[in-house]
Protein backbone atom coordinates (compact mmCIF):
# COMPACT_ATOMS: atom_id res chain seq x y z
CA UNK A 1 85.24 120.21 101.66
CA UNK A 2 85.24 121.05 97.85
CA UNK A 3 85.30 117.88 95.69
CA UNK A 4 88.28 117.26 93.51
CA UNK A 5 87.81 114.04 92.07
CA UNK A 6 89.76 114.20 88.46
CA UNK A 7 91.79 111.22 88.27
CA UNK A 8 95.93 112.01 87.22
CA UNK A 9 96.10 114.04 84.41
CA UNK A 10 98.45 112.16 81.16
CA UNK A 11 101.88 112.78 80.86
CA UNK A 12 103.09 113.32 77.05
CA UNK A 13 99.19 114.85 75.90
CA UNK A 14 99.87 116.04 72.43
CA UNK A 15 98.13 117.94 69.80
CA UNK A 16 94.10 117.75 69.94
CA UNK A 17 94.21 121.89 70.11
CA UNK A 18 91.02 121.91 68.12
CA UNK A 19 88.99 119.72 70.73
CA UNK A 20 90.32 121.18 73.52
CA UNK A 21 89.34 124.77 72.29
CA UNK A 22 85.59 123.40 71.49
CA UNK A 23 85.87 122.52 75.09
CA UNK A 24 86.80 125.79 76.21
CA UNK A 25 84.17 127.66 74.06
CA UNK A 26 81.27 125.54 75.91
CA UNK A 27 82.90 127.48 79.04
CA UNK A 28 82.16 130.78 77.79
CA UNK A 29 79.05 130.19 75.95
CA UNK A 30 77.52 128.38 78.54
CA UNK A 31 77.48 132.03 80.45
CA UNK A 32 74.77 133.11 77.82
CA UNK A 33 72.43 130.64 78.94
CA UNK A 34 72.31 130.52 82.44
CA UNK A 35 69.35 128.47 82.87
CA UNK A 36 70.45 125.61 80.15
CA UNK A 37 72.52 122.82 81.24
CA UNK A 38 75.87 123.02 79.32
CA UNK A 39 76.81 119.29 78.19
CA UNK A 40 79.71 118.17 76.12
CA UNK A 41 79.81 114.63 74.51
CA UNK A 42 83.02 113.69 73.71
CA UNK A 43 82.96 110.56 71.21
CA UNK A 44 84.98 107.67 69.55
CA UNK A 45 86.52 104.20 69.01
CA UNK A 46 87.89 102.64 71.62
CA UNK A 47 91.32 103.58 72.40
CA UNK A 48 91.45 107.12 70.74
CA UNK A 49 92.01 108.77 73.99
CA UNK A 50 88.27 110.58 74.94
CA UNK A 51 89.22 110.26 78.53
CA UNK A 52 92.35 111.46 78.04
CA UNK A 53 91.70 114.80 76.30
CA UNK A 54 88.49 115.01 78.63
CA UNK A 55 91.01 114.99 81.86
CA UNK A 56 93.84 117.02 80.08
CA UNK A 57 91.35 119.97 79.48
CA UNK A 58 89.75 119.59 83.10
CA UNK A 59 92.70 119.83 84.48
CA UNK A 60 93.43 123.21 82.30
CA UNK A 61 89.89 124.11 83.14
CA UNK A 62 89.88 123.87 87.10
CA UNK A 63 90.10 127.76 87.51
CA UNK A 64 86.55 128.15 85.74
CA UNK A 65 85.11 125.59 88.41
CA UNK A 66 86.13 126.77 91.51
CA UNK A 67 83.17 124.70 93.48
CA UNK A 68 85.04 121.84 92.34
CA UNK A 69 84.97 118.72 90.40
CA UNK A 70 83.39 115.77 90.63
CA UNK A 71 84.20 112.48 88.43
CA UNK A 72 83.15 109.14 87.86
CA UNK A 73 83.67 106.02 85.37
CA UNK A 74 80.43 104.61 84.46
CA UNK A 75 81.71 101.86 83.20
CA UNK A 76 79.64 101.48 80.54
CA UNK A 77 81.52 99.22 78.36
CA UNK A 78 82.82 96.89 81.35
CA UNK A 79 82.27 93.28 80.94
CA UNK A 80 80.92 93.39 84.20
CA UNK A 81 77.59 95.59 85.15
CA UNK A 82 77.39 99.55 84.35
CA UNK A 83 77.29 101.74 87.17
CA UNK A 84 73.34 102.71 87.80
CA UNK A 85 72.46 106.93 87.85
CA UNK A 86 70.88 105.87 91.59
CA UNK A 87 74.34 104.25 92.60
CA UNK A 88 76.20 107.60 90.97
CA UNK A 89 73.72 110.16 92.69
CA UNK A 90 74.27 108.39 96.53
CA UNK A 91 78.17 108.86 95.98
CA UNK A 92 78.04 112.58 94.60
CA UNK A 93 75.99 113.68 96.98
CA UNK A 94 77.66 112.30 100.12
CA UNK A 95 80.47 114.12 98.56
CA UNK A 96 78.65 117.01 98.41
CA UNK A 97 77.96 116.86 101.75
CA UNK A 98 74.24 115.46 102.43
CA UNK A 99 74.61 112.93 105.03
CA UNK A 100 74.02 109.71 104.59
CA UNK A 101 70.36 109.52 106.61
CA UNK A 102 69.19 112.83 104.57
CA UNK A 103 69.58 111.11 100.93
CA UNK A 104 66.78 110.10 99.08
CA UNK A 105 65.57 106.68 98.70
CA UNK A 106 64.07 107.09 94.69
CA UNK A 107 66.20 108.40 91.83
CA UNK A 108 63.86 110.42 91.30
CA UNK A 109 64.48 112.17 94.56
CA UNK A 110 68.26 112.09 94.58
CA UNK A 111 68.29 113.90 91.20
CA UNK A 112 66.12 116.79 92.37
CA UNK A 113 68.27 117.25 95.29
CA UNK A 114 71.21 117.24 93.26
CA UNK A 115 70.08 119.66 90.97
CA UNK A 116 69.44 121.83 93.79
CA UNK A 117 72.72 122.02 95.44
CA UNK A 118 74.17 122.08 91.83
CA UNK A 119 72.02 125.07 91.10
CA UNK A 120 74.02 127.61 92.90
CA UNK A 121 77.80 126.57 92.31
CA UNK A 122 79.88 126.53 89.38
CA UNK A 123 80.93 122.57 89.47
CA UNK A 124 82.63 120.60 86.13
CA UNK A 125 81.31 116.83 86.33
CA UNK A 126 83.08 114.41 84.27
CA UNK A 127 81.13 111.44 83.23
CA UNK A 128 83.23 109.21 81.83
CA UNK A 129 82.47 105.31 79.70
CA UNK A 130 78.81 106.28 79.66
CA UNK A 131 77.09 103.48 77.65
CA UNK A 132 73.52 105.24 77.02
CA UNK A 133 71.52 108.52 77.80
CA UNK A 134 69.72 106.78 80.66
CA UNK A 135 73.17 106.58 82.55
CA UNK A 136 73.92 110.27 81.87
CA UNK A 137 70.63 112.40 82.15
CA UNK A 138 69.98 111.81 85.78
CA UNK A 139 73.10 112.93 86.05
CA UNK A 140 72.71 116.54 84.79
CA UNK A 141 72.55 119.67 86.55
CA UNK A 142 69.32 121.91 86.20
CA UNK A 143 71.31 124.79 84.87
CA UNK A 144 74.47 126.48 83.15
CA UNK A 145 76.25 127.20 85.95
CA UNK A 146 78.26 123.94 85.87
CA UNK A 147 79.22 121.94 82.78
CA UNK A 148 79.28 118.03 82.35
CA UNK A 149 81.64 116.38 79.77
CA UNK A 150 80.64 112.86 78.91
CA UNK A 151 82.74 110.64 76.92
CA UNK A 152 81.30 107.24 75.55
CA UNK A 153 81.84 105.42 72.48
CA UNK A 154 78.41 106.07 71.58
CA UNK A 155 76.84 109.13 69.70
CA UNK A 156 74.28 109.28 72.63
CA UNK A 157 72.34 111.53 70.01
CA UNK A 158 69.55 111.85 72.66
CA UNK A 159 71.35 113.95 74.57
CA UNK A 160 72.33 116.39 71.64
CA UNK A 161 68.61 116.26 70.11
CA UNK A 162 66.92 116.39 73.63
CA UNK A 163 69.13 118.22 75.99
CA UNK A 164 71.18 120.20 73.74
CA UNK A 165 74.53 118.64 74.20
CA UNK A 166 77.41 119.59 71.65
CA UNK A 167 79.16 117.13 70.35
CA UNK A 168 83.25 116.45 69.59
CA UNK A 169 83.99 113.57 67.48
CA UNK A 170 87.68 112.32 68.16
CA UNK A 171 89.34 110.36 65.33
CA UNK A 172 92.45 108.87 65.04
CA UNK A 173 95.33 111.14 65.27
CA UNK A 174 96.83 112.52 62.15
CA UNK A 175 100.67 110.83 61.39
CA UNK A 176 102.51 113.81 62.82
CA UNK A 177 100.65 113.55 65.94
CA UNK A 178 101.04 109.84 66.20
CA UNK A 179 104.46 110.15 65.41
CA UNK A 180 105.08 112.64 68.08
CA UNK A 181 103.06 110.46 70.86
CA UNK A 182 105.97 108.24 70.00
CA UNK A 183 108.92 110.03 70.10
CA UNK A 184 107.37 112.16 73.33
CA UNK A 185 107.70 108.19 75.39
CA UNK A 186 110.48 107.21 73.95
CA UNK A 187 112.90 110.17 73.40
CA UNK A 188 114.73 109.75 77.04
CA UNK A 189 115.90 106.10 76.26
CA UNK A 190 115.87 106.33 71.91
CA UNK A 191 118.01 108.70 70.14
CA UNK A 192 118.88 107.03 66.14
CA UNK A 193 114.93 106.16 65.42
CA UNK A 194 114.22 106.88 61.70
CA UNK A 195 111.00 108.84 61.23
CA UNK A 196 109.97 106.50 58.50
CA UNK A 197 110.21 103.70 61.35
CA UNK A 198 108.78 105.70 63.55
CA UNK A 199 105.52 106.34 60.79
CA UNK A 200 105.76 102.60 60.55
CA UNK A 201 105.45 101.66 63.70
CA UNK A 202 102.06 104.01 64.04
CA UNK A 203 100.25 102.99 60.88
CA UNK A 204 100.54 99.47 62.89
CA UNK A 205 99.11 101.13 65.99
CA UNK A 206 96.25 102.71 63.96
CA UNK A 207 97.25 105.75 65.18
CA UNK A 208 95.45 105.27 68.42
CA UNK A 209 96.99 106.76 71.32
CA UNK A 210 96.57 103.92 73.99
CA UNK A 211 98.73 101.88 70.91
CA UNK A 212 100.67 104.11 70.61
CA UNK A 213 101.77 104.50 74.02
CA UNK A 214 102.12 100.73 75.00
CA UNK A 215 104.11 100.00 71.77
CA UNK A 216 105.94 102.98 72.94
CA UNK A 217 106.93 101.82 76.25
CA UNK A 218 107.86 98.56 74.61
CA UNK A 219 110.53 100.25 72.42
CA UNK A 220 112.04 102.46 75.32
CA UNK A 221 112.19 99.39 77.77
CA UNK A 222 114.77 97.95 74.57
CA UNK A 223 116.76 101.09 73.91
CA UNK A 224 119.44 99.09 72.72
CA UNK A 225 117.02 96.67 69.72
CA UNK A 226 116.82 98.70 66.52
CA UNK A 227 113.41 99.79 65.64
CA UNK A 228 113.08 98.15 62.73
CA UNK A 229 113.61 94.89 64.47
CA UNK A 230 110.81 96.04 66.96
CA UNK A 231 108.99 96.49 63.94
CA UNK A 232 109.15 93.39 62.54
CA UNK A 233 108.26 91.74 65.40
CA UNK A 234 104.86 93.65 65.53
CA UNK A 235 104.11 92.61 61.95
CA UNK A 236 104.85 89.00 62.77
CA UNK A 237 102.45 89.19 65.47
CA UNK A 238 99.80 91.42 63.14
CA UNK A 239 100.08 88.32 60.91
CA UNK A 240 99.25 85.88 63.49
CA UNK A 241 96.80 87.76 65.22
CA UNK A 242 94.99 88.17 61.25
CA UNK A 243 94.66 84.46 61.20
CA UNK A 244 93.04 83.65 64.48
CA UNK A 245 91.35 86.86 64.73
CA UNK A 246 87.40 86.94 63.39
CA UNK A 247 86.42 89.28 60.36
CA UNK A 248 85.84 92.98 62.41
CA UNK A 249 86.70 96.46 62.94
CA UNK A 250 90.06 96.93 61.65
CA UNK A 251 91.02 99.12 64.54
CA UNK A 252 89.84 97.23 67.04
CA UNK A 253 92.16 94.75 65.75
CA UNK A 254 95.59 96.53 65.55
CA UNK A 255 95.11 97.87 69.25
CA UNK A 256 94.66 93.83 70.19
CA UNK A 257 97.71 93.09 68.27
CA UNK A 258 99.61 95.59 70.00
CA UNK A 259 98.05 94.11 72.96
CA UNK A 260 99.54 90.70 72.52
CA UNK A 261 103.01 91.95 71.04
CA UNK A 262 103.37 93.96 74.78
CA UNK A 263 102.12 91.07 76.73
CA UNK A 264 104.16 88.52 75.20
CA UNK A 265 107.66 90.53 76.26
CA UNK A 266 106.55 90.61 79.73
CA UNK A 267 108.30 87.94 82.22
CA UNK A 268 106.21 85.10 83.07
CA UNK A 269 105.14 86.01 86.94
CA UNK A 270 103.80 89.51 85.08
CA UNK A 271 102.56 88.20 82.35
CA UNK A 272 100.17 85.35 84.40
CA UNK A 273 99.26 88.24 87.42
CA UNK A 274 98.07 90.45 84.26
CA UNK A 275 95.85 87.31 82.91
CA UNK A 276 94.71 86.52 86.24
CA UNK A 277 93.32 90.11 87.39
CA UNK A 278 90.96 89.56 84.12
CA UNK A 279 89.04 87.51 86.79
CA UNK A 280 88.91 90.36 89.58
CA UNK A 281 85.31 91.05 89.46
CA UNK A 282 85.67 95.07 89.52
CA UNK A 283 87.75 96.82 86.94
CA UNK A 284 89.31 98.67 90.00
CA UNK A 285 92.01 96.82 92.71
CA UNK A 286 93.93 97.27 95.27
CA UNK A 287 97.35 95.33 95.42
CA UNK A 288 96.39 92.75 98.17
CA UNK A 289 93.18 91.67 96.16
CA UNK A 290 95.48 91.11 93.54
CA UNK A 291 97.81 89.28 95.71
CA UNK A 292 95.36 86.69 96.64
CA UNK A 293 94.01 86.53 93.12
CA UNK A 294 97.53 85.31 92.16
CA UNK A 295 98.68 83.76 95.30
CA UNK A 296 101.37 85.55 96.18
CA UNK A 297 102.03 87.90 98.80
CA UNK A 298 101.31 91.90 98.78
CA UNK A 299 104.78 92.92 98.26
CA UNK A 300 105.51 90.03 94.94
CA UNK A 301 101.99 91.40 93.85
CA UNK A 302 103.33 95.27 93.69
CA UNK A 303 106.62 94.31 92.28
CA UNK A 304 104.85 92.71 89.32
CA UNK A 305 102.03 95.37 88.98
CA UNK A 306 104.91 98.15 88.68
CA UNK A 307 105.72 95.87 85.75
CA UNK A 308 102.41 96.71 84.50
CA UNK A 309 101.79 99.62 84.96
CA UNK A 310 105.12 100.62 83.58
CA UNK A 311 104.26 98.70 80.27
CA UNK A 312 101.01 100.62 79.95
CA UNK A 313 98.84 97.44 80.82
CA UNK A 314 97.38 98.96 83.94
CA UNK A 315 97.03 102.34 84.63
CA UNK A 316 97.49 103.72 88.43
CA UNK A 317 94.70 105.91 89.15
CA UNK A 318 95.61 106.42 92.79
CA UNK A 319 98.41 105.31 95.65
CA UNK A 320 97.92 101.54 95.82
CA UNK A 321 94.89 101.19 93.20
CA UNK A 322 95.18 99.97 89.79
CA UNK A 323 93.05 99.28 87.28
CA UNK A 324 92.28 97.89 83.30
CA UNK A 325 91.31 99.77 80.44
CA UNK A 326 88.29 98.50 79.58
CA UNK A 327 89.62 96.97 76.40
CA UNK A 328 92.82 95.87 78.25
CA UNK A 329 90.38 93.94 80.57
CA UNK A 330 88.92 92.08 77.75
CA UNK A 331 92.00 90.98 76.22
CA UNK A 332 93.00 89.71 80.12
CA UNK A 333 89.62 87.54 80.00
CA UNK A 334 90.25 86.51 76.79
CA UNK A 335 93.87 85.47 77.65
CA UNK A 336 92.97 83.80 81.44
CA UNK A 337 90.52 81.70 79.51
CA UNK A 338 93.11 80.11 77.11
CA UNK A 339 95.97 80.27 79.49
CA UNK A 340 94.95 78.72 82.74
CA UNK A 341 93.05 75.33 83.42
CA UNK A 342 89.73 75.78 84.90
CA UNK A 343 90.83 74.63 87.82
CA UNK A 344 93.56 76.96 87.94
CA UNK A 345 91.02 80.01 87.09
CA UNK A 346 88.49 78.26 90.23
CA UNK A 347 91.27 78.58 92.68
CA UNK A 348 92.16 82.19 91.67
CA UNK A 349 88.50 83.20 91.95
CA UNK A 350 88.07 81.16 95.34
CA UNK A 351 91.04 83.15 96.82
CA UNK A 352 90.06 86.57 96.23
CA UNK A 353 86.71 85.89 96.60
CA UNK A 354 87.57 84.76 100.56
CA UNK A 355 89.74 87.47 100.39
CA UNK A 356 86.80 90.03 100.04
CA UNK A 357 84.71 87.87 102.27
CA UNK A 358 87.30 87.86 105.49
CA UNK A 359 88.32 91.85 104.80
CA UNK A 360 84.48 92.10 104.67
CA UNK A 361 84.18 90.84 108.06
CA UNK A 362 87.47 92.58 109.76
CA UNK A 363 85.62 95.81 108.51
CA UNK A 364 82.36 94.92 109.79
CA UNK A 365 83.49 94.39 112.80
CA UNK A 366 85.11 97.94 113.23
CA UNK A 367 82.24 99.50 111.56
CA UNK A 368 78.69 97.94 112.79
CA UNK A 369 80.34 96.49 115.95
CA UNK A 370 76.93 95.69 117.36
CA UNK A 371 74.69 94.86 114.03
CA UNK A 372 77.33 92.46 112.64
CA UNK A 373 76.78 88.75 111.37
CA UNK A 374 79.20 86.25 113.39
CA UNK A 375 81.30 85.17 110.32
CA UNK A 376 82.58 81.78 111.58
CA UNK A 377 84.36 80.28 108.77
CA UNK A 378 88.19 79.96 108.97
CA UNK A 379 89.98 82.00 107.04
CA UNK A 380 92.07 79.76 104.30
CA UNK A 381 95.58 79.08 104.61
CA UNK A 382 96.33 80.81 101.52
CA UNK A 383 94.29 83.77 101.64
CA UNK A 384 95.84 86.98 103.91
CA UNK A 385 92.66 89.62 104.86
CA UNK A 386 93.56 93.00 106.13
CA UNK A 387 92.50 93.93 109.41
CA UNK A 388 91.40 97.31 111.00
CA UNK A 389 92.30 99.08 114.02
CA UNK A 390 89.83 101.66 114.07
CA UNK A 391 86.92 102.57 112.53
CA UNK A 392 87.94 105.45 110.07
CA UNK A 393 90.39 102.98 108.02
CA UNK A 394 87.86 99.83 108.07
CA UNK A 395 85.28 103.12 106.25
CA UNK A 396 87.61 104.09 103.94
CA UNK A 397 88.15 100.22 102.69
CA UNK A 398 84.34 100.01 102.22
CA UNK A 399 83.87 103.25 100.56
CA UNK A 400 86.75 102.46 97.80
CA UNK A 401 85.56 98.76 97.59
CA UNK A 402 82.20 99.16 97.87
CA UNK A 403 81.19 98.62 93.78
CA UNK A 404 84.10 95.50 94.13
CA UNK A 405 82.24 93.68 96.69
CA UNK A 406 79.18 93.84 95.31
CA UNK A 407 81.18 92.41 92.04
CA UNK A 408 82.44 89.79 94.24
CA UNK A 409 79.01 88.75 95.94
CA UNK A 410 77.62 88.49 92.35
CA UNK A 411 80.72 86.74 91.23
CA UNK A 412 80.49 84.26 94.22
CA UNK A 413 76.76 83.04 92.92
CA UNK A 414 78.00 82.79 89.69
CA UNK A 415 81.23 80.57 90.20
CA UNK A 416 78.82 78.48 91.93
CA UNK A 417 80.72 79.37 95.46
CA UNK A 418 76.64 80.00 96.50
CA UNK A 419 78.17 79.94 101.14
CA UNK A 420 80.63 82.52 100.24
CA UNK A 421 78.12 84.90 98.14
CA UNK A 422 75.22 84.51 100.48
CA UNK A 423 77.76 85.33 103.76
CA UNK A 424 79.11 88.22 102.03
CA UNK A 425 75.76 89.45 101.58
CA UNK A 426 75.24 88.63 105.48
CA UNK A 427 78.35 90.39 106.34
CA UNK A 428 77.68 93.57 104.34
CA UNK A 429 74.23 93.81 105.84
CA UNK A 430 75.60 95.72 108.92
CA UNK A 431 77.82 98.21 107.14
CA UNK A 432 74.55 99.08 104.65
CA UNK A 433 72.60 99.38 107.58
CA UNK A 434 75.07 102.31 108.82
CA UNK A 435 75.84 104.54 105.41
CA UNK A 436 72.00 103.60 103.78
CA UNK A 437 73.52 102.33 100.42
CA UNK A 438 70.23 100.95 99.27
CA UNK A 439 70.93 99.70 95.81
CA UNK A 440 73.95 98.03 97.30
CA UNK A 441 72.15 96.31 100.09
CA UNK A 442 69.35 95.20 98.09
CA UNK A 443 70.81 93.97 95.30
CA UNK A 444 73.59 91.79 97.34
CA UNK A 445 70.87 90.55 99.82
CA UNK A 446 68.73 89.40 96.71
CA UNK A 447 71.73 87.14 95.43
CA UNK A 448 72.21 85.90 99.26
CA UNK A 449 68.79 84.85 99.56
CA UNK A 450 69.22 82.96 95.41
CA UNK A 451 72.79 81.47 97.11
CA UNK A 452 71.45 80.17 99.90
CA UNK A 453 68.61 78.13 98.27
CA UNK A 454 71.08 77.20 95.88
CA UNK A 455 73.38 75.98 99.41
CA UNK A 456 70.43 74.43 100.74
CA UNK A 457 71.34 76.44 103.97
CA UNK A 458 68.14 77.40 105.62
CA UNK A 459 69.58 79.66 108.10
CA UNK A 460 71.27 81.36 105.41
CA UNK A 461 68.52 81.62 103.66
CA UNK A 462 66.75 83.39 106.62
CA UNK A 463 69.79 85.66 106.81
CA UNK A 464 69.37 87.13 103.71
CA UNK A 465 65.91 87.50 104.06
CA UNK A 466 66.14 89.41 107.08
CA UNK A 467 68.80 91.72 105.65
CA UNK A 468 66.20 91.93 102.40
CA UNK A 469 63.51 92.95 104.81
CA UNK A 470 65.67 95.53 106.66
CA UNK A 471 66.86 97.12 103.62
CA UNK A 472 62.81 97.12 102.29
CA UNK A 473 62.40 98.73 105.89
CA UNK A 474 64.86 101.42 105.81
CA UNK A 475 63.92 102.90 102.63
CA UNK A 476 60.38 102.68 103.08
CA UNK A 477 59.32 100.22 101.25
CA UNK A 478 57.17 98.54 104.12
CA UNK A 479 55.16 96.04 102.07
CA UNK A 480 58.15 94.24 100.81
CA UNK A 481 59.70 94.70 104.44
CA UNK A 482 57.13 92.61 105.73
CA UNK A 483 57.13 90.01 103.58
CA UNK A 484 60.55 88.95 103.68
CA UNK A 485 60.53 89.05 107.37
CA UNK A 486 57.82 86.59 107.59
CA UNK A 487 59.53 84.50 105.29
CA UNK A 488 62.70 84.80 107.59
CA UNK A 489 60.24 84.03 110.73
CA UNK A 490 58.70 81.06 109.14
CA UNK A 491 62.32 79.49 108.69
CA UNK A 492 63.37 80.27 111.95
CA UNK A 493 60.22 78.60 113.35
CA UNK A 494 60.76 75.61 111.71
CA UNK A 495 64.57 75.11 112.97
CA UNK A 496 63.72 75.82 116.33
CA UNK A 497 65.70 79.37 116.23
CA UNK A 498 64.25 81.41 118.73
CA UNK A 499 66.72 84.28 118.53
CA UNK A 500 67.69 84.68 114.50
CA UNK A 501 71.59 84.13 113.74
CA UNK A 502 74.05 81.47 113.19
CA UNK A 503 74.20 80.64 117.08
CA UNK A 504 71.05 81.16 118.72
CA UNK A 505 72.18 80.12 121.86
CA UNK A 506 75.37 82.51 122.36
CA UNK A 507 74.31 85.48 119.83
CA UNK A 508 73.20 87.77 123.17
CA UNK A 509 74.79 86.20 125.67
């Protein structure tokens, strides 16, 4: 199957013609180079829209790639972790179609083999949030055939001095422009708006397009409020956002006050679900993790994210998934932290984080039916898991929440919930053993084995060292395999398990 991963392109894309014909030009020039990897950095603030012009164009540009596209977010300016080149390379090239058995264990040996299946199609790859070269050049194909466009807010001059990348710098958008990103949301509800208001009410934007289009959606949700009232209301909250804010970038600080001027119009059950996914711990959700984040059930939780999304505070990527901006995260964090009592924010995070846990286990169940770790805690009363009929849909959930439940087992340790990190770990183990997601495995297996010291639970603790020693195993690394193993045996020995598990007695009966 040909890849077509480019998220939705954005309605109301305006102006921009001269980046989007430097993108084009790479096209044709890159066909005078075969052998020279075509890049295209495409930098800027945050919030000037580089991922928007970078899918607008792709989206023009599909015809030129007719081996397809693939995409990712590398999330390079999360407050969470960035996604690793190894974790990128295992997910592009199952999608290319290398099973899961035939992928390399090493970076090193996933990027060859990517290069060499990249080598004779012509594929666009969109790297999107990349923080530093050492996310992106893993990432690049051995020759022109395809072309990468990477957007970050850094220069990432290594990859122009080094690889040859060219470069488009995105500013702010001119007034007109601005002005028409306006009037392009807001004409269907707005008919008397003044220009001058309508230059006013940019200039306090900053002329940055994700501004623009929240403060946007704010004035056509009021069609009946004059603009100048909107207006007004902006400044007020430009002034108070000018005394608590610290001395910084200017606009970094107009997009926040735009930020809280939207959020403060929303109704209260919105407002709190939008401060409370700030404590999700992926930038990427379905609606029922969001539901038990906020305690309420799956269809409340999409009524209220419609409300989002429809203000521009979330964006939809896909049927049932939403997810932050990575600045619109921040300013969720930021508002949780002041909003809600700690208490308040320790029974959100225990919710979802049970939430992954028991979905964890319904999948496991479907997928490693025969490798699984009995999970034998209750679910809580006010936590709802999904469950799985079949194997296909129990895959799917992993393979769209994979990067969340690693987020979660790491969030678990960190909230100090050490039983429900180090049995997620235990309950991923048999899934990782099946689809060989090494970095995954490893990494969740090390915090189980940390957790369960910290839960001074020595079966747990022999758990996660077995899973550590099995993931050592199946990627060869047989030194490390051993040792954790041992570790597990000497446990067991000394609590009389004779059989490894939670129920020695029963587990093969």
């Amino acid at each position: 199957m040909t890849p077509s991963q480019l998220p939705g392109d954005v309605w109301g894309f305006v102006n921009r013609h001269a980046e989007l014909a430097a993108l084009t030009r790479v096209v044709a020039e890159s066909r005078d180079a075969p052998f020279v990897a075509a890049v295209t950095v495409v930098t800027g603030t945050a919030g000037v829209g580089k991922t928007s012009l970078a899918l607008h164009w792709a989206h023009s540009a599909r015809a030129h790639f007719p081996d397809g596209q693939l995409y990712v977010n590398l999330r390079g300016y999360d407050p969470g972790q960035p996604v690793l080149p190894e974790q990128v390379l295992d997910g592009f090239l199952r999608d290319l179609g290398v099973p899961a058995t035939a992928i390399p264990v090493h970076v090193e040996g996933r990027a060859s083999l990517y290069r060499s299946l990249l080598a004779a199609r012509r594929m666009l790859v969109v790297l999107d949030n990349a923080a530093t070269t050492g996310q992106v050049r893993p990432l690049l194909p051995g020759t022109g055939s395809s072309l990468v466009v990477v957007t970050s807010r850094s220069r990432l001059s290594g990859l122009v001095a080094r690889d040859g990348a060219f470069r488009i710098g995105l500013d702010i958008l001119p007034e007109d422009d601005a002005v028409d990103v306006l009037g392009t949301v807001t004409a269907r509800y707005r008919r008397r708006d003044q220009r001058h208001e309508l230059v006013e009410l940019a200039r306090l934007c900053a002329r940055l397009p994700l501004a623009l289009r929240i403060a946007a959606e704010r004035a056509a949700s009021r069609p009946m409020m004059r603009l100048d009232e909107l207006i007004a209301d902006l400044r007020d909250e430009s002034a108070l956002w000018d005394a608590l804010a610290a001395e910084g970038d200017d606009d970094a600080d107009a997009v926040r006050t735009v930020f809280a001027w939207s959020y403060r119009a929303l109704p209260e059950l919105a407002a709190r679900l939008f401060r409370l996914l700030g404590l999700h711990p992926g930038n990427e959700f379905g609606r029922h993790a969001a539901a038990a984040l906020a305690g309420i059930s799956a269809v409340h939780a999409r009524q209220q994210l419609d409300v989002l999304v429809g203000a521009h505070l979330l964006e939809q990527p896909a049927p049932e998934r939403y997810e932050f901006h990575d600045l619109l995260r921040a300013y969720a964090v930021d508002q949780v932290r002041h909003l809600e009592s700690p208490e308040a924010r320790a029974e959100a995070s225990r919710r979802v984080l049970a939430w992954y846990l028991h979905t964890a286990d319904a999948a496991q169940t479907r997928i490693a039916p025969f490798d699984r770790y009995e999970l034998t805690d209750p679910v809580p009363a006010d936590v709802v898991p999904l469950g799985f009929d079949e194997y296909e849909a129990a895959l799917r959930w992993y393979q769209i929440e994979s990067a969340n439940l690693v987020g979660a087992t790491r969030a678990a340790a960190e909230a100090n919930l050490h039983g429900t990190a180090w049995r997620l770990a235990a309950v991923l183990r048999g899934i990782y053993m099946h689809q060989n997601t090494f970095e995954d495995w490893l990494t969740t297996s090390r915090i189980g084995v940390d957790s369960a010291a910290q839960d001074s639970d020595q079966s747990g603790q022999a758990e996660a060292l077995e899973s550590l020693g099995r993931a050592y195993f199946q990627s060869r690394r047989l030194d490390e395999a051993e040792a954790n193993h041992r570790a597990a045996l000497a446990i067991r020995q000394r609590l009389g398990n004779r059989f490894g598990g939670p129920f020695p007695s029963t587990r093969w009966a």
